[in-house]
Structure formats: C-alpha cells, structure tokens
Protein backbone atom coordinates (compact mmCIF):
# COMPACT_ATOMS: atom_id res chain seq x y z
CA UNK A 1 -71.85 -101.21 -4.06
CA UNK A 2 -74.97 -101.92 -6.12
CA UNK A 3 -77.10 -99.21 -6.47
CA UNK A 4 -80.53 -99.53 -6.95
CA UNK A 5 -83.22 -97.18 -8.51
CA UNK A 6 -86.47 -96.78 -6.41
CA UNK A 7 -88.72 -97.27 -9.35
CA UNK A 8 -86.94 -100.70 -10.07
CA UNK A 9 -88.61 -101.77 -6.50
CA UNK A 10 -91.96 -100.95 -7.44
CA UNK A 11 -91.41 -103.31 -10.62
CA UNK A 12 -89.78 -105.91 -8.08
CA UNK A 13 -92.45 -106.03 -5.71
CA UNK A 14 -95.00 -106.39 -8.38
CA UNK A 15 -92.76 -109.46 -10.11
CA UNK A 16 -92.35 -110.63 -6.13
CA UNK A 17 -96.65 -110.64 -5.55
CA UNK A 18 -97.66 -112.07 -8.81
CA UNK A 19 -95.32 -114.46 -10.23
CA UNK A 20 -93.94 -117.64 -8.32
CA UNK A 21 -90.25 -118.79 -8.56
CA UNK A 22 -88.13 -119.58 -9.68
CA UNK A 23 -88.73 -118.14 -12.97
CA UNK A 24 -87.38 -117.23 -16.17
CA UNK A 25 -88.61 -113.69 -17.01
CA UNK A 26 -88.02 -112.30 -20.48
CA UNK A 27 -87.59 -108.52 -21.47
CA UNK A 28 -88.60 -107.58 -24.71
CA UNK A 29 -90.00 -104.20 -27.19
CA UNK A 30 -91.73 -103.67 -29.91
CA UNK A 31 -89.03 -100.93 -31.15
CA UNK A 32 -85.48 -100.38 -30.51
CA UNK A 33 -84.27 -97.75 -27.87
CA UNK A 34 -87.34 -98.47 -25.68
CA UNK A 35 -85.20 -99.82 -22.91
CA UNK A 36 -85.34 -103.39 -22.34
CA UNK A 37 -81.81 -103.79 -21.56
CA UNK A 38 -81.66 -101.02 -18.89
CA UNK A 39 -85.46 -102.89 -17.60
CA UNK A 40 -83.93 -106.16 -17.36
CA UNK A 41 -80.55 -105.09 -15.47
CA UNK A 42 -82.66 -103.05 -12.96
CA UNK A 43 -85.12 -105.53 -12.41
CA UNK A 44 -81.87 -107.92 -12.03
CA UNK A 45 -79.90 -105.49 -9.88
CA UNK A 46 -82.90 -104.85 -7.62
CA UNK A 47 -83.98 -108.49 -6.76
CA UNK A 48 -80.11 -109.17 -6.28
CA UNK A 49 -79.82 -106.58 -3.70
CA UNK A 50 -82.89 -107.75 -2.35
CA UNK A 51 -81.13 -111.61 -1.19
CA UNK A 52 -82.65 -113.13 -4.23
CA UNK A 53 -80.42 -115.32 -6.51
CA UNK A 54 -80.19 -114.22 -9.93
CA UNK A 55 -79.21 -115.12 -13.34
CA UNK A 56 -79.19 -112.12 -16.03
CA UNK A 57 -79.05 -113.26 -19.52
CA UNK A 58 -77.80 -111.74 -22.09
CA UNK A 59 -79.90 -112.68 -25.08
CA UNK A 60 -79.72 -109.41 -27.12
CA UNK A 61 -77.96 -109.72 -30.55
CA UNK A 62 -76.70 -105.61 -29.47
CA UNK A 63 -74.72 -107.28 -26.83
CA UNK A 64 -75.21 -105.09 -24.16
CA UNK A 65 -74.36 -106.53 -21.30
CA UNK A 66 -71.62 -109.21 -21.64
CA UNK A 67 -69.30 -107.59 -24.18
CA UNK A 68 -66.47 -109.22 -21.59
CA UNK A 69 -67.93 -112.39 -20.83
CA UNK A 70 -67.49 -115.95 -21.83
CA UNK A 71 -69.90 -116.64 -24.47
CA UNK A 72 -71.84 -120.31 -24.74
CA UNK A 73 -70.85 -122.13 -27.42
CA UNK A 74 -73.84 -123.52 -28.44
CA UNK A 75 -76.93 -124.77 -26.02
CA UNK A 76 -77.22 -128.39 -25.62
CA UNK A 77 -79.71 -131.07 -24.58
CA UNK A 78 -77.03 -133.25 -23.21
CA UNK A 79 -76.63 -134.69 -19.71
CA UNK A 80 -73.06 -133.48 -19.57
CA UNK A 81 -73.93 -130.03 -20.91
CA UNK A 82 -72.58 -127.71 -17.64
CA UNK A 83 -74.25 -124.42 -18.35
CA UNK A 84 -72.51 -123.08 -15.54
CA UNK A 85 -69.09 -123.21 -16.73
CA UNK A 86 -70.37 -120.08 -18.98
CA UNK A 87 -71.89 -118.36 -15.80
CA UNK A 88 -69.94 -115.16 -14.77
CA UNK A 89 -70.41 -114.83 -11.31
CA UNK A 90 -70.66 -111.65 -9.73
CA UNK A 91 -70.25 -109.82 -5.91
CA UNK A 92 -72.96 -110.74 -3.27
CA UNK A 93 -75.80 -108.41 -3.86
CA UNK A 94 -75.39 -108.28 -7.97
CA UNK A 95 -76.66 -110.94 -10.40
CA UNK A 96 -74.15 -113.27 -11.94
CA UNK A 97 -74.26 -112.67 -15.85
CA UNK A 98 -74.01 -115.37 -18.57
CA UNK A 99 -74.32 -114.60 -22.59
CA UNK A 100 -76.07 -116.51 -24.77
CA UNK A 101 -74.72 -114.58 -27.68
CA UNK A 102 -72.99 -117.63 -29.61
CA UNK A 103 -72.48 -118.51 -33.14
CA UNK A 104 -75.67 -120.62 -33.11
CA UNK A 105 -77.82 -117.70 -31.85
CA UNK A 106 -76.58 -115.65 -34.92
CA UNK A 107 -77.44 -118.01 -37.30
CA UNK A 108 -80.94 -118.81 -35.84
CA UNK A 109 -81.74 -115.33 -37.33
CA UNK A 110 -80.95 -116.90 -40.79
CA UNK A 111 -83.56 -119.63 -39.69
CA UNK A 112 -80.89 -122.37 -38.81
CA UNK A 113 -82.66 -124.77 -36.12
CA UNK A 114 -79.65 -125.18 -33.67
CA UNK A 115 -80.92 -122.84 -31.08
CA UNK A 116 -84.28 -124.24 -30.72
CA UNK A 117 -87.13 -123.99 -27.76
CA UNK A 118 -85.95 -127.53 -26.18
CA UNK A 119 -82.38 -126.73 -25.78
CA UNK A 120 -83.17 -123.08 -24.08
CA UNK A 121 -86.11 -124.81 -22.70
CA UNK A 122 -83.62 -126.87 -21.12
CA UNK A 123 -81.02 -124.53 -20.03
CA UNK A 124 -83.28 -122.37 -18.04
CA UNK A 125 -84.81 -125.63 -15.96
CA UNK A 126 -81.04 -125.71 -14.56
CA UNK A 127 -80.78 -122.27 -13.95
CA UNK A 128 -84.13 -122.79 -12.03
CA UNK A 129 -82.49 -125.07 -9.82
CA UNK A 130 -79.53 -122.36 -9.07
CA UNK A 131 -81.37 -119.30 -9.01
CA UNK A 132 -84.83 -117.57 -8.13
CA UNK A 133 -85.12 -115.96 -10.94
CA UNK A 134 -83.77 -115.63 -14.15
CA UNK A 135 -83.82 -111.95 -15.84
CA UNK A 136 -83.62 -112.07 -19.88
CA UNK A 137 -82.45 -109.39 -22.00
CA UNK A 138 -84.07 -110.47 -25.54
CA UNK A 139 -83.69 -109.03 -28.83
CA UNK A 140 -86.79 -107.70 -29.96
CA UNK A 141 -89.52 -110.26 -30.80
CA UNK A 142 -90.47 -108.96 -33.92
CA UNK A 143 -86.85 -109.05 -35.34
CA UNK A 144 -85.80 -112.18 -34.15
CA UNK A 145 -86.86 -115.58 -33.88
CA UNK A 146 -84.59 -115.74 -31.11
CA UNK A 147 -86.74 -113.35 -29.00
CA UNK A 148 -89.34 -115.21 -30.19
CA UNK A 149 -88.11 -118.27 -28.81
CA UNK A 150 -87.27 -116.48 -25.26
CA UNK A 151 -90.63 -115.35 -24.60
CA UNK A 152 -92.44 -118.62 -25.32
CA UNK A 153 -90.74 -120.17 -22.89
CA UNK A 154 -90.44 -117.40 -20.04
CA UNK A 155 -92.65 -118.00 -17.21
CA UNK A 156 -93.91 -114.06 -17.62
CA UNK A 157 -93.01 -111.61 -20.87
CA UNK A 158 -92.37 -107.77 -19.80
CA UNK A 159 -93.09 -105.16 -22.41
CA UNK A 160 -90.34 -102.18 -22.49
CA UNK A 161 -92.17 -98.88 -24.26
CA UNK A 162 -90.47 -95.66 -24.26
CA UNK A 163 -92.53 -92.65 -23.33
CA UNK A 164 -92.99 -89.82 -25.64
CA UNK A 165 -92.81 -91.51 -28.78
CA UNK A 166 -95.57 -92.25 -31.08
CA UNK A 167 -97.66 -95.55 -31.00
CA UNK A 168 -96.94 -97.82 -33.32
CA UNK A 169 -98.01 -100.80 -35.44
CA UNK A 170 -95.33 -102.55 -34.24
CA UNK A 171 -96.70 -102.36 -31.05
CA UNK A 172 -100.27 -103.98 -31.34
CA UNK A 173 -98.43 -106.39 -33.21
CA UNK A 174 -96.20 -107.42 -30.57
CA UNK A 175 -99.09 -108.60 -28.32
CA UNK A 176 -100.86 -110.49 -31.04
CA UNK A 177 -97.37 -111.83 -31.92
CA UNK A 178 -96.75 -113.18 -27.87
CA UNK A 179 -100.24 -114.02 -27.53
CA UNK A 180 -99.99 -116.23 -30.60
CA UNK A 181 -97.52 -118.11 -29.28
CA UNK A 182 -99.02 -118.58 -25.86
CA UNK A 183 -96.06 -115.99 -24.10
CA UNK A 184 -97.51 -114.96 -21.00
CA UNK A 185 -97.74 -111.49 -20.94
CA UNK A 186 -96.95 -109.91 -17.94
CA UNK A 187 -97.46 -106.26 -18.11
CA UNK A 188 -95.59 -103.32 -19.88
CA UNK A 189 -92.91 -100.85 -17.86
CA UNK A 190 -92.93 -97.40 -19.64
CA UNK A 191 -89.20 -96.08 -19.38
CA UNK A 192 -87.95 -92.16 -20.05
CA UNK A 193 -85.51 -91.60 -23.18
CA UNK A 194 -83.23 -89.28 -20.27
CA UNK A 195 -83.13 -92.69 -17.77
CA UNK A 196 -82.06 -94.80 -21.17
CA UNK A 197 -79.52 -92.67 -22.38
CA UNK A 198 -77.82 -92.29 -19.10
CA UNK A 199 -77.71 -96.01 -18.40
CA UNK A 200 -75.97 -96.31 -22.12
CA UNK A 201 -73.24 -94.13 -21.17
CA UNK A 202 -72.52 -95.98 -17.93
CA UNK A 203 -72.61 -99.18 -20.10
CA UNK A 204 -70.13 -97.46 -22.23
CA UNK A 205 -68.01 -96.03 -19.18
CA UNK A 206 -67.89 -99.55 -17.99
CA UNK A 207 -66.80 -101.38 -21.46
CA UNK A 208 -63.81 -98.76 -21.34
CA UNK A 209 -63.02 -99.16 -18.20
CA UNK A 210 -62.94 -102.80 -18.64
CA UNK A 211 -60.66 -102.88 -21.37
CA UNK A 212 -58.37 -100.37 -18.88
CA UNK A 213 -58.35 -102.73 -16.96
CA UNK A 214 -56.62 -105.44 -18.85
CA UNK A 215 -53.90 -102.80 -19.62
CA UNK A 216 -53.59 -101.92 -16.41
CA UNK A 217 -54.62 -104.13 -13.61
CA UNK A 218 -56.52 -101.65 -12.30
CA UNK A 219 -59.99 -102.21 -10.13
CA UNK A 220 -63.05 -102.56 -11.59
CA UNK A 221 -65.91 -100.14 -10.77
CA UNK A 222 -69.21 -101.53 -9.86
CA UNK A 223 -71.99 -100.77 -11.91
CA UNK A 224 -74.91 -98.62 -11.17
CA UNK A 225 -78.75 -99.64 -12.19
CA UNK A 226 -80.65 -97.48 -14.53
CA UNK A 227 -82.36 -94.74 -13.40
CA UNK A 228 -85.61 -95.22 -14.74
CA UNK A 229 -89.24 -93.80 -13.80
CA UNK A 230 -91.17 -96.61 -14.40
CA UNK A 231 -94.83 -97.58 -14.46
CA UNK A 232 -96.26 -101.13 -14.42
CA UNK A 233 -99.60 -101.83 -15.47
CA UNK A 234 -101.32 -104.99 -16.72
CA UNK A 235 -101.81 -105.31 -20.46
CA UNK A 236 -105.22 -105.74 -22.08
C-alpha cells in the first residue's frame, strides 16, 4: 500500500491548480541534503495515489531512487529509440520509475555533449504521451550541467530548501542561474532535516531489502512517502 504524507497533497493540489499536463516537473536545490529526492518521490507517490499516471525520474548522479533499476544506455533522437523498454513499472497507485543515470549522463559532467537538451527534450515528449506527469529528481543545478539541462526543459522547476539552515549564496544564485536560462520557476517547498533523514533510512531499508530479496525470493515491501511538513509559496 502506498502511503501518502498529508503535506505532499497540499503540494499536489497546488501542482494540480496551476500547471497543465502533462508535464515534466523538475526537482532541484541549491545545497545538498535539502530534500529534493524525498520532494520529488512524494510529489510522485501522491499524484499516483491520486489516479494520475506518473513517470519518476531518476536524474540524480546520488542515485537515490533506482539503485535496482535498468539504467538507459544513452538518450537518443532516433525514431526507433523505445524509452520504455527502460521504464520500471510499478503497482497501481505508485509511479513507474525509470533512471537516467547512464554512462553518458556521467560524462556530461566532464562537459561531453552526448546528453544534450534535444535528446531529453525528446524523451520527455514520449513520456508526455504515456503519462500526466513526469516527476524529476535532478542533481543540483549548480553542480551539474545535467540539472541544468533538466530544468530548462521542465514545464515548472521546484526549489527544495531545508529549514533551519543558514541562507546561502548558493541560493540567490540558483534563481538567477534558472532564470537565466528561461526555467520556469515554480515555487520553493521548505522540507524538515527530521522528515529527510527518516525518508533516507527507508531508502536504505529498502536497498537492503532488495538485495534480500535476490538471495532469498522473498516479497518486496512497498515503500512509504516521505514524511515531510512542507510549505509552498511562489518565488519572487
């Protein structure tokens, strides 16, 4: 059974009023441990359980959602290029997975030009044709040309900040950074440093008990969303 927090609604319903589908939303921070991950599988979780179909994408370089998952070779342009035969599909009610983490991700971060904004471009206008929307887990955008490259061509950028910890530079230069490139910024969802440490230890209950499994045959748990307190507010 997927469980869903009640703050991961309020960010749903506010996705639901203001941006159409289907659409490619991107989830991205201006520091590490702010939460993105655990904003982008609730957000996915939430509008699964709600009917919707959805894609999460596993974008992040950290890898924290599709350790176990077959892993795109390399994005194409091609007619014959099936994204879907890399799609993990999941239960009714939970968002089928599919991880972009490949070999020509990693070496975009060296500045090679094989994962470039047509080819993802392309991608997500199938997934659009599949799904409602499609929930991305980026790397951060100021570490990776990668993330870069997600949020210019999501149809609406969310902003993961931690509460508690101090403002940084890195975080007025995030929004110049996304505005520069004409991401659309949707808003920013403040998450709690308890809510994002217990979704990492269910992420790392679930790795183990995935690799259990192979040993064993036995079932599977499902996996809980994040219990996050979340706020959403529109940037300025």
């Amino acid at each position: 059974m997927n469980v869903v927090s009640p703050e991961f609604g309020v960010l749903q319903a506010r996705v639901e009023a203001e941006i159409c589908r289907p659409a490619v939303i991107a989830v991205t921070s201006a520091a590490r441990r702010d939460g993105k991950t655990m904003v982008a599988d609730g957000l996915a979780r939430s509008l699964a359980f709600s009917s919707y179909r959805v894609l999460l994408v596993d974008g992040n370089q950290q890898k924290n959602l599709s350790e176990n998952t077959r892993r795109v070779p390399k994005l194409s342009t091609a007619p014959d290029f099936d994204i879907f035969a890399y799609v993990s599909a999941s239960a009714q009610g939970e968002p089928d997975l599919l991880d972009l983490n490949y070999s020509g991700v990693d070496k975009a971060l060296k500045g090679d030009s094989s994962f470039t904004n047509e080819a993802a471009r392309c991608a997500f206008a199938r997934c659009r044709e599949r799904y409602d929307y499609i929930i991305v887990d980026t790397s951060g955008a100021l570490q990776s040309s990668v993330g870069l490259t997600f949020a210019a061509i999501a149809d609406a950028v969310i902003v993961a900040v931690r509460l508690g910890r101090a403002p940084l530079a890195a975080d007025r230069d995030l929004v110049a950074t996304l505005r520069s490139i004409g991401a659309k910024l949707s808003g920013v969802v403040t998450t709690r440093r308890g809510a994002i440490a217990t979704f990492a230890a269910k992420q790392r209950q679930v790795a183990r008990t995935r690799i259990t499994r192979v040993a064993s045959y036995r079932e599977e748990p499902s996996v809980n969303g994040g219990q996050a307190r979340i706020t959403v507010g529109s940037s300025k």
